[in-house]
PDB file of N, CA and C in Angstrom:
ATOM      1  N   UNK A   1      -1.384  13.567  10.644  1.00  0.00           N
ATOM      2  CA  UNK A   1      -0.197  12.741  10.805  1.00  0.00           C
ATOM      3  C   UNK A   1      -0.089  11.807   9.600  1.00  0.00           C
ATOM      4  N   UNK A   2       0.940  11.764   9.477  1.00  0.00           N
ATOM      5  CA  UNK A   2       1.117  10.268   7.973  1.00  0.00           C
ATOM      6  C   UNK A   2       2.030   9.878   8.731  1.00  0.00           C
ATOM      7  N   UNK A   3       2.041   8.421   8.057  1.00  0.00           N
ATOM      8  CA  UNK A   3       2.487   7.005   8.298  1.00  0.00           C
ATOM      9  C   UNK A   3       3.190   6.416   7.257  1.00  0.00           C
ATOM     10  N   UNK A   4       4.153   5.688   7.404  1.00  0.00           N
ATOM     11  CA  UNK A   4       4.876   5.629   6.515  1.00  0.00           C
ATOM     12  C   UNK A   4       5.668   3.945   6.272  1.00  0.00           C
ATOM     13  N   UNK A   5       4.912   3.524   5.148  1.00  0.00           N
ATOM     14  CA  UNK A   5       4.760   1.664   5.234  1.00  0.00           C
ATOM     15  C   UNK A   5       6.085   1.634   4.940  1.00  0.00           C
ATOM     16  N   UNK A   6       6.343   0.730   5.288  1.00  0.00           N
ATOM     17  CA  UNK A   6       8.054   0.097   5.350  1.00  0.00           C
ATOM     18  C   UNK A   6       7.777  -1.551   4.401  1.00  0.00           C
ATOM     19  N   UNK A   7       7.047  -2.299   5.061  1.00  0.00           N
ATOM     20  CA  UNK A   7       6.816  -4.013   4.487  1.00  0.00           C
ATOM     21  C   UNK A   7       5.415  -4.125   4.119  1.00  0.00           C
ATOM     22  N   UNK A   8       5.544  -5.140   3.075  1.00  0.00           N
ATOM     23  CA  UNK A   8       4.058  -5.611   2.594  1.00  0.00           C
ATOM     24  C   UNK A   8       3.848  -6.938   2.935  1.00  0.00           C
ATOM     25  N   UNK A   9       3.277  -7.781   2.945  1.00  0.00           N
ATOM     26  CA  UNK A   9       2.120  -8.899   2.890  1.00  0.00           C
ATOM     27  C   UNK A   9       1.223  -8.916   1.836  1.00  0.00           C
ATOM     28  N   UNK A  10       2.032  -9.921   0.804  1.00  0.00           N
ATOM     29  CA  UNK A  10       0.985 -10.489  -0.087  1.00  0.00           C
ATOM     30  C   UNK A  10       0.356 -11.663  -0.443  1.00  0.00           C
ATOM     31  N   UNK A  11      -0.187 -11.653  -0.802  1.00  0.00           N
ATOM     32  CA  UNK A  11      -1.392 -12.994  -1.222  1.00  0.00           C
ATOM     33  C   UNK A  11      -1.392 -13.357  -3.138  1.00  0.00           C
ATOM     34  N   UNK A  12      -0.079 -14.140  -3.355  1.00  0.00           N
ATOM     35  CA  UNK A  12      -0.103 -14.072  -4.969  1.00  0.00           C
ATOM     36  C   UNK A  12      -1.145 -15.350  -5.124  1.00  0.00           C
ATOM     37  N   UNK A  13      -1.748 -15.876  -4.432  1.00  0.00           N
ATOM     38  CA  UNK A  13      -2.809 -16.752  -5.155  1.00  0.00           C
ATOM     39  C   UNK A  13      -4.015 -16.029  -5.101  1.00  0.00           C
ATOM     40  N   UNK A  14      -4.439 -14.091  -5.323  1.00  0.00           N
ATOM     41  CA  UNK A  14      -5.958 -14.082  -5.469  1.00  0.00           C
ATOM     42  C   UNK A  14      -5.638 -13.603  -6.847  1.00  0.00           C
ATOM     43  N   UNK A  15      -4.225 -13.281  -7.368  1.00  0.00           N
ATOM     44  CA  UNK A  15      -4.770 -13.046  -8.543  1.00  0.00           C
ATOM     45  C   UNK A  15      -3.250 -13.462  -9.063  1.00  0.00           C
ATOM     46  N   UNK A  16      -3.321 -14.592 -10.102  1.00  0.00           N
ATOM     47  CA  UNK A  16      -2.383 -15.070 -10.868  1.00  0.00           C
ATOM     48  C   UNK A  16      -1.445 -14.034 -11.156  1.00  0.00           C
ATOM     49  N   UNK A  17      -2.010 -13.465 -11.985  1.00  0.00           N
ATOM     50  CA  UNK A  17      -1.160 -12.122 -13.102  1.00  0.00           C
ATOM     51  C   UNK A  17      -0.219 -11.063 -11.988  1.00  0.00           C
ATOM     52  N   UNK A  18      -0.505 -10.915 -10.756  1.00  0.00           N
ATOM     53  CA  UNK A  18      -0.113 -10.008  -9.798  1.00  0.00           C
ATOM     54  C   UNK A  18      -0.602 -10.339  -8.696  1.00  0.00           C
ATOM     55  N   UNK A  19       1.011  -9.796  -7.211  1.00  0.00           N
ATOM     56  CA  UNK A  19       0.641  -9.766  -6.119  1.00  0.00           C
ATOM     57  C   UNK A  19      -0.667  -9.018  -5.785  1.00  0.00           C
ATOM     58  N   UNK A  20      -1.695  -9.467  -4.547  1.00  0.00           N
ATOM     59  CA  UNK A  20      -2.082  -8.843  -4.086  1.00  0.00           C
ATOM     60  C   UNK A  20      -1.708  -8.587  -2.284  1.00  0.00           C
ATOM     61  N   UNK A  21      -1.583  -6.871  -2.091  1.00  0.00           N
ATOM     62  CA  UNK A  21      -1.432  -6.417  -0.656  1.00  0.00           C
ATOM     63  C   UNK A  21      -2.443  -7.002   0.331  1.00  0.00           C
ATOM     64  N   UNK A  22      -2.402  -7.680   1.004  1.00  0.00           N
ATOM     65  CA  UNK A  22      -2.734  -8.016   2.270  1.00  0.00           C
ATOM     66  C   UNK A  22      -2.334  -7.424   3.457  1.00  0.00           C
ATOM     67  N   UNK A  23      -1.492  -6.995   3.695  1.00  0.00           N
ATOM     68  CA  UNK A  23      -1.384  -5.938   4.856  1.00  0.00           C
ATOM     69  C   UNK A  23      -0.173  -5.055   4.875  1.00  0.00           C
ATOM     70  N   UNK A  24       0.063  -4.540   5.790  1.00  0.00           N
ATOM     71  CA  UNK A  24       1.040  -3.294   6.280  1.00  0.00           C
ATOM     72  C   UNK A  24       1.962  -3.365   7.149  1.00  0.00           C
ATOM     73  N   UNK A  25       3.212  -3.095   7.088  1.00  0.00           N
ATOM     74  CA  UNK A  25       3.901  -2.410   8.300  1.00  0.00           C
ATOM     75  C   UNK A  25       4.403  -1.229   8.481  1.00  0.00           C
ATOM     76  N   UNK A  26       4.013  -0.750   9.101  1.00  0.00           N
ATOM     77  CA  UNK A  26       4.332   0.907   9.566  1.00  0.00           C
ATOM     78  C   UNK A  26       5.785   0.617  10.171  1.00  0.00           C
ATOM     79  N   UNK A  27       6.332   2.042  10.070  1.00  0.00           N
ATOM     80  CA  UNK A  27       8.250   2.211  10.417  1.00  0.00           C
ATOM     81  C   UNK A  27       7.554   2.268  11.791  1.00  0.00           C
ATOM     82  N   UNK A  28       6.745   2.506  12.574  1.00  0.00           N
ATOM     83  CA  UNK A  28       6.751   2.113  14.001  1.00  0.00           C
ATOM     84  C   UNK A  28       6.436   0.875  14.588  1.00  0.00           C
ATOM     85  N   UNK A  29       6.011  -0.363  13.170  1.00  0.00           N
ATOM     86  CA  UNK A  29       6.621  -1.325  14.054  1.00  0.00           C
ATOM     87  C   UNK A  29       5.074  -1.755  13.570  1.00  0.00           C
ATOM     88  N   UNK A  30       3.692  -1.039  13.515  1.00  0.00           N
ATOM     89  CA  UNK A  30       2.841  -1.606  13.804  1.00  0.00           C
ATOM     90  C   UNK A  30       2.113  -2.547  12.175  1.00  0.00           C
ATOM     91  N   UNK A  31       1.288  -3.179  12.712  1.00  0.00           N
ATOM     92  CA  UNK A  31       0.759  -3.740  11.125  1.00  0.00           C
ATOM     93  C   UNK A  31      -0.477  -3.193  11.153  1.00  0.00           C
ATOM     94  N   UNK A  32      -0.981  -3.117   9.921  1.00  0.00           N
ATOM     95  CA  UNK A  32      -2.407  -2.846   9.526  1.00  0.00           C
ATOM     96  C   UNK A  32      -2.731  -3.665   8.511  1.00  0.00           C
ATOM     97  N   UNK A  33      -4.220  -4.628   8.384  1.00  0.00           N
ATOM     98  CA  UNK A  33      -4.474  -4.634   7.534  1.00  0.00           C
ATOM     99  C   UNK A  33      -4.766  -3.649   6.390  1.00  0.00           C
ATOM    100  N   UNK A  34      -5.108  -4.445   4.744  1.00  0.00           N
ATOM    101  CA  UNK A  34      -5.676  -3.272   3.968  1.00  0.00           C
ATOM    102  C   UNK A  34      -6.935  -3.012   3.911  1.00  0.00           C
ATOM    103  N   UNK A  35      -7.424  -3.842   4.701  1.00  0.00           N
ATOM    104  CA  UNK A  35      -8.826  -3.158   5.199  1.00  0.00           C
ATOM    105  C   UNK A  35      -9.029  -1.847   5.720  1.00  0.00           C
ATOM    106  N   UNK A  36      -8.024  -2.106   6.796  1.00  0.00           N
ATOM    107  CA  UNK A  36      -7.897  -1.069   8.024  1.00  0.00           C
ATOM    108  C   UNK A  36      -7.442   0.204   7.265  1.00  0.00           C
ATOM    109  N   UNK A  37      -6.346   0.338   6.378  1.00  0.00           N
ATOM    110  CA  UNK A  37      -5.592   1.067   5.577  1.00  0.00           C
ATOM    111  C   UNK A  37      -6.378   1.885   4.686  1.00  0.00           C
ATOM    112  N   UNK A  38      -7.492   1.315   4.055  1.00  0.00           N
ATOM    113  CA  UNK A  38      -8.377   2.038   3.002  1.00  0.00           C
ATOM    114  C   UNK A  38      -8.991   2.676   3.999  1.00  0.00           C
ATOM    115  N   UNK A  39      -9.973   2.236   4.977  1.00  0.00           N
ATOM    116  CA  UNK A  39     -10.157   2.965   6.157  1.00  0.00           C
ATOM    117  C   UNK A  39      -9.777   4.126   6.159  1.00  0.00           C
ATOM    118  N   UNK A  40      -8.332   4.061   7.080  1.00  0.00           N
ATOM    119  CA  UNK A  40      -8.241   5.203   7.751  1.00  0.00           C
ATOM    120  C   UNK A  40      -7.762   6.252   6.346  1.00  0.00           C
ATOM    121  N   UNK A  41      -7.402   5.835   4.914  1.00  0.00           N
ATOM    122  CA  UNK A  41      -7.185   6.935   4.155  1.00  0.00           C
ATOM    123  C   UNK A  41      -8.598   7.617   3.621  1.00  0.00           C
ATOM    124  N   UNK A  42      -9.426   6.887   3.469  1.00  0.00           N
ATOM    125  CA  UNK A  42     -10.670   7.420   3.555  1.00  0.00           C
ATOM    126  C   UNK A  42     -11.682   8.094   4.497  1.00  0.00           C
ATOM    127  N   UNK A  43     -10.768   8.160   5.360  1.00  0.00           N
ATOM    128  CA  UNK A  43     -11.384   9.180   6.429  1.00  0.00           C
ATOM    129  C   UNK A  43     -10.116  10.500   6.891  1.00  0.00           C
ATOM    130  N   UNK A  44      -9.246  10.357   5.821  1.00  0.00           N
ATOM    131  CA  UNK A  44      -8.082  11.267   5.535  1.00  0.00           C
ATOM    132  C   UNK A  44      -6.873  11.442   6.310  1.00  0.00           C
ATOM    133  N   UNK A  45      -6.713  10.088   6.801  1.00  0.00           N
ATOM    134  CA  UNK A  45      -5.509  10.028   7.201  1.00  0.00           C
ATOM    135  C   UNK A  45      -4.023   9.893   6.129  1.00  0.00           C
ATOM    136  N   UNK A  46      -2.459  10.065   6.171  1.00  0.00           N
ATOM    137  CA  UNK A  46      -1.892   9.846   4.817  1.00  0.00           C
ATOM    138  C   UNK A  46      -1.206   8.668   5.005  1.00  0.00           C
ATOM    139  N   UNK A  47      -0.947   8.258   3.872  1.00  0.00           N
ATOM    140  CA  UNK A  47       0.275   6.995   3.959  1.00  0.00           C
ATOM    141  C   UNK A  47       1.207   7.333   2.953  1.00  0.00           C
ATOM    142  N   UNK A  48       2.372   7.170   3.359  1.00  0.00           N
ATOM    143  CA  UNK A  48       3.182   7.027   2.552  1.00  0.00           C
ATOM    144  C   UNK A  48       4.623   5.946   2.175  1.00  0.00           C
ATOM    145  N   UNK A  49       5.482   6.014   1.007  1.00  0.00           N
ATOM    146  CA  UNK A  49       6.245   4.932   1.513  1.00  0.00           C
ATOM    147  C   UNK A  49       7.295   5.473   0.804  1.00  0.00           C
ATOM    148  N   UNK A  50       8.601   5.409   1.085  1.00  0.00           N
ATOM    149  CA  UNK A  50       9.996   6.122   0.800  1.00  0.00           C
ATOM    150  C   UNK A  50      10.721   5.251  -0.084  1.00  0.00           C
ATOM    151  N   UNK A  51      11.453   5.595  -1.359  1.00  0.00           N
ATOM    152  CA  UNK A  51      12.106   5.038  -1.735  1.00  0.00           C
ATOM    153  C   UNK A  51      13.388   4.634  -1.334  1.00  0.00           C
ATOM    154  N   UNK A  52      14.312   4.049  -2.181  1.00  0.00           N
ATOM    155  CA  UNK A  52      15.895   4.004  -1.877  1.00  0.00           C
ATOM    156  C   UNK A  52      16.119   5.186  -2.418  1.00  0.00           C
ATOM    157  N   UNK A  53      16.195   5.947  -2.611  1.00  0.00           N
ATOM    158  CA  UNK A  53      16.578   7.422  -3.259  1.00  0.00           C
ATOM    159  C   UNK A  53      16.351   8.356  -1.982  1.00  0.00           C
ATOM    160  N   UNK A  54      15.000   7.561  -0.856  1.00  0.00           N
ATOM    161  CA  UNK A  54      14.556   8.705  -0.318  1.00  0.00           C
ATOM    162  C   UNK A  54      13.508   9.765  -0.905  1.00  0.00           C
ATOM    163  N   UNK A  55      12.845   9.440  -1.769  1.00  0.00           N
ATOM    164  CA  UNK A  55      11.451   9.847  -2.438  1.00  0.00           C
ATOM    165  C   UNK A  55      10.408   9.583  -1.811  1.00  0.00           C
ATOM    166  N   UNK A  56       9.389  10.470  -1.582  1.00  0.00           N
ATOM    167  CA  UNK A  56       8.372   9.659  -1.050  1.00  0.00           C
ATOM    168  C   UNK A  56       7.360   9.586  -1.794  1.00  0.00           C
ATOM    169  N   UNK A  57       6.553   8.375  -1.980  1.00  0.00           N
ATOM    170  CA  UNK A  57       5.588   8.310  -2.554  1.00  0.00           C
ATOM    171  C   UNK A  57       3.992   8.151  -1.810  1.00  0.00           C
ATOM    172  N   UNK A  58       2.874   9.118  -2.298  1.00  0.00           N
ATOM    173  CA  UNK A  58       1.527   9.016  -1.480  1.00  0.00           C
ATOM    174  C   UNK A  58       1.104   7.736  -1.659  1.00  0.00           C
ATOM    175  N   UNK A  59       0.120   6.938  -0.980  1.00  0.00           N
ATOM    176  CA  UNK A  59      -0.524   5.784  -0.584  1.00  0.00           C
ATOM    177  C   UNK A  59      -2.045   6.746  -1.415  1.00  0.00           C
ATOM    178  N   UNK A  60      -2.955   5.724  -1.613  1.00  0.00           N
ATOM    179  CA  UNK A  60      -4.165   6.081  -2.309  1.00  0.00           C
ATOM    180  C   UNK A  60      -4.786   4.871  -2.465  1.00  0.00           C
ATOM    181  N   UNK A  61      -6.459   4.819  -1.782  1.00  0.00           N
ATOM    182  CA  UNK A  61      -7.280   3.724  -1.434  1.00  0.00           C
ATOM    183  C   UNK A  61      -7.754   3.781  -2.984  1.00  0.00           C
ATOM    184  N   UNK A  62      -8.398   2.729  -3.834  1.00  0.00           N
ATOM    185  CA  UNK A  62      -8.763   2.616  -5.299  1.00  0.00           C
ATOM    186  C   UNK A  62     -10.201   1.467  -4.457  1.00  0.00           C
ATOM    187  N   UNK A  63     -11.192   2.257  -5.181  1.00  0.00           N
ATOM    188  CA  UNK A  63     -12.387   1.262  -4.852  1.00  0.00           C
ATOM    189  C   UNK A  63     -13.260   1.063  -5.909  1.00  0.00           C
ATOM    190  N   UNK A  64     -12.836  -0.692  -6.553  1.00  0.00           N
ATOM    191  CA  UNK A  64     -13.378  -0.724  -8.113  1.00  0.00           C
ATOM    192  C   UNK A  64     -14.495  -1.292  -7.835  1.00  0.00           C
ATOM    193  N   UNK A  65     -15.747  -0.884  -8.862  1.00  0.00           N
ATOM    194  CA  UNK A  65     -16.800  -1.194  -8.826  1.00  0.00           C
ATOM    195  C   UNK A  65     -17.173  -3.231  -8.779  1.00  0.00           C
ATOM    196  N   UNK A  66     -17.256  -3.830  -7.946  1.00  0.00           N
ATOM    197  CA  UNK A  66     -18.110  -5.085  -7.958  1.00  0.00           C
ATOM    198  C   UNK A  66     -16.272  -5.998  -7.141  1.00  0.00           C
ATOM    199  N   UNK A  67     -15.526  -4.986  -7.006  1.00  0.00           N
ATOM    200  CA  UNK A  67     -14.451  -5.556  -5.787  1.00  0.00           C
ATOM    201  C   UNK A  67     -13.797  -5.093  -5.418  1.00  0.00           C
ATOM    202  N   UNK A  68     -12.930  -6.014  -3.988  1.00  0.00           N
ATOM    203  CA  UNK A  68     -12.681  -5.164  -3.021  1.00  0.00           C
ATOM    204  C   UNK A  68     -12.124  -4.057  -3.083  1.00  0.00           C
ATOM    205  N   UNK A  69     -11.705  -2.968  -2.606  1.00  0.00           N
ATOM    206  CA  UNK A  69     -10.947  -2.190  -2.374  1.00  0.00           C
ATOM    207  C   UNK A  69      -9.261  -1.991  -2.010  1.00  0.00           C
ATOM    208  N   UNK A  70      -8.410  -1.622  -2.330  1.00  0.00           N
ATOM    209  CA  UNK A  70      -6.935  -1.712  -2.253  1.00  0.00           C
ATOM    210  C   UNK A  70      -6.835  -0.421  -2.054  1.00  0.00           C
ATOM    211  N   UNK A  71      -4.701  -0.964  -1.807  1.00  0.00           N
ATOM    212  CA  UNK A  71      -4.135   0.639  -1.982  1.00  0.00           C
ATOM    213  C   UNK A  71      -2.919   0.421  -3.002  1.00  0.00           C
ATOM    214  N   UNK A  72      -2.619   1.364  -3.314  1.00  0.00           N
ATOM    215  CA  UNK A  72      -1.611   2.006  -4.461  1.00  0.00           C
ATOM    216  C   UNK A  72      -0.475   2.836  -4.212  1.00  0.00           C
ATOM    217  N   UNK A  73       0.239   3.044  -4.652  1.00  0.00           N
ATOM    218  CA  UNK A  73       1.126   4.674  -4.746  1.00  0.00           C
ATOM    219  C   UNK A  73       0.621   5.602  -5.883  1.00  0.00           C
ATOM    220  N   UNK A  74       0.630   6.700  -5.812  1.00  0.00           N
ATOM    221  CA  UNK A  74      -0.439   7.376  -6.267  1.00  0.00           C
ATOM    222  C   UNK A  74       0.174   7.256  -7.896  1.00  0.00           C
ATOM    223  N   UNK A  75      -0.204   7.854  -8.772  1.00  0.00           N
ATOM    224  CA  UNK A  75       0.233   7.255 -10.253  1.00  0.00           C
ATOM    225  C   UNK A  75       1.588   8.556 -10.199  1.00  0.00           C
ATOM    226  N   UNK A  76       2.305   8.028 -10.954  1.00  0.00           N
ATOM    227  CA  UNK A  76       3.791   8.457 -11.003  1.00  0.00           C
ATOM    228  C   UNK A  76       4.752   7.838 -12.327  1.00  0.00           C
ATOM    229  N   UNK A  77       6.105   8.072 -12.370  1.00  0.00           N
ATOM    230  CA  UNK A  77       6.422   8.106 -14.088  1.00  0.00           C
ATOM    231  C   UNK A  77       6.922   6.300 -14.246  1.00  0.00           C
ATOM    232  N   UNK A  78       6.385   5.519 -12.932  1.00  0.00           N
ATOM    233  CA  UNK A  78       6.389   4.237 -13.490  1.00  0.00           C
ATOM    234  C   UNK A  78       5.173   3.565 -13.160  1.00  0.00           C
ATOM    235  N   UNK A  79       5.153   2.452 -13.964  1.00  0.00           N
ATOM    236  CA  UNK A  79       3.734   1.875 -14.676  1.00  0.00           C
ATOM    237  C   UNK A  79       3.438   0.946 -13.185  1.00  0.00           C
ATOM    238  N   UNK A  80       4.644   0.027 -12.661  1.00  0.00           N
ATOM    239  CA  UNK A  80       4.682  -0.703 -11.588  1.00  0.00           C
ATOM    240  C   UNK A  80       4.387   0.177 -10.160  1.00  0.00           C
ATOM    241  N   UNK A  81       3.919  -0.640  -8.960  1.00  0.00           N
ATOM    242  CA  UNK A  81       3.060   0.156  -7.824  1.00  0.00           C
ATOM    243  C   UNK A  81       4.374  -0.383  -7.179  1.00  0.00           C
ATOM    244  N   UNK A  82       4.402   1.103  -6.455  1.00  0.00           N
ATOM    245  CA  UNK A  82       6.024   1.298  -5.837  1.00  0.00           C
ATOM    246  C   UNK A  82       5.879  -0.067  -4.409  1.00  0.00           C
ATOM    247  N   UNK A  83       4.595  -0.178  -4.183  1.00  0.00           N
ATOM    248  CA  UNK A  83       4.412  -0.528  -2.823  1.00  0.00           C
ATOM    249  C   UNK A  83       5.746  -2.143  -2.983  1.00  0.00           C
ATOM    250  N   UNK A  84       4.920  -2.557  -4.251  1.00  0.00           N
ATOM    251  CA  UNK A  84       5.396  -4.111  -4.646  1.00  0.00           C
ATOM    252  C   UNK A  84       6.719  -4.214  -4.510  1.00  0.00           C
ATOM    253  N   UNK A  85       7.267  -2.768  -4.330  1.00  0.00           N
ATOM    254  CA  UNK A  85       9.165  -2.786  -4.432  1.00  0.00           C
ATOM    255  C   UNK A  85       9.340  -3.486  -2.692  1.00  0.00           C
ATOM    256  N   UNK A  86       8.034  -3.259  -1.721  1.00  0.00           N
ATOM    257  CA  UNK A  86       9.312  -3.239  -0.654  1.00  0.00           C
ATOM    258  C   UNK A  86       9.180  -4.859   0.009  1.00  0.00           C
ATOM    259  N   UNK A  87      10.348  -4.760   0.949  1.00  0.00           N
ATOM    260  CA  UNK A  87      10.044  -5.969   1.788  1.00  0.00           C
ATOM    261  C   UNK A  87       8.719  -6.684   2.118  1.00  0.00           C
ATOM    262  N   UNK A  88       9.222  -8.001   1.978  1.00  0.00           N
ATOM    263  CA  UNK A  88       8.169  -8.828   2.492  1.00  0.00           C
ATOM    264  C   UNK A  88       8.088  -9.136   3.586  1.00  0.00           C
ATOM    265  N   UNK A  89       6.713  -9.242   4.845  1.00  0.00           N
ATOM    266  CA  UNK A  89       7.353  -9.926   6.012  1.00  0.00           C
ATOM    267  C   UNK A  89       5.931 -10.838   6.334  1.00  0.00           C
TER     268      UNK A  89
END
């Protein structure tokens, strides 16, 4: 099954230069942290998130050596992470 984030939650005071994702909302309404989120994609569940075009783009957990773990849209022909496009709630 995939899931498909609609809103983000960010935290722009952990890193000056860029938002960071703090959590999720799924089109059914529910939230996840990005705890929870790296989780369940690492145990191969999908995420995804739709553009205004109606594109969809894959979700992808990134786990850098000496911190935490995040998620992404998978790399694609822009430099910016699609996630940052959507609503805030």
């Amino acid at each position: 099954m995939a899931y498909e984030i609609t809103h983000v939650r960010v935290d722009g005071e952990y890193n000056r230069l860029e938002d960071h994702i703090t959590d999720v909302k799924l089109s059914d309404g529910t939230f996840e942290s990005v705890r929870q989120v790296v989780g369940f994609i690492d145990g191969r569940m999908e995420y995804f998130f739709t553009d205004h075009l109606g594109s969809k783009a894959q979700v992808e957990s990134v786990h850098p050596s000496g911190h935490p773990a995040y998620i992404r849209t998978k790399p694609n022909q822009t430099t910016t992470d699609n996630l940052l496009s959507l609503p805030r709630f």
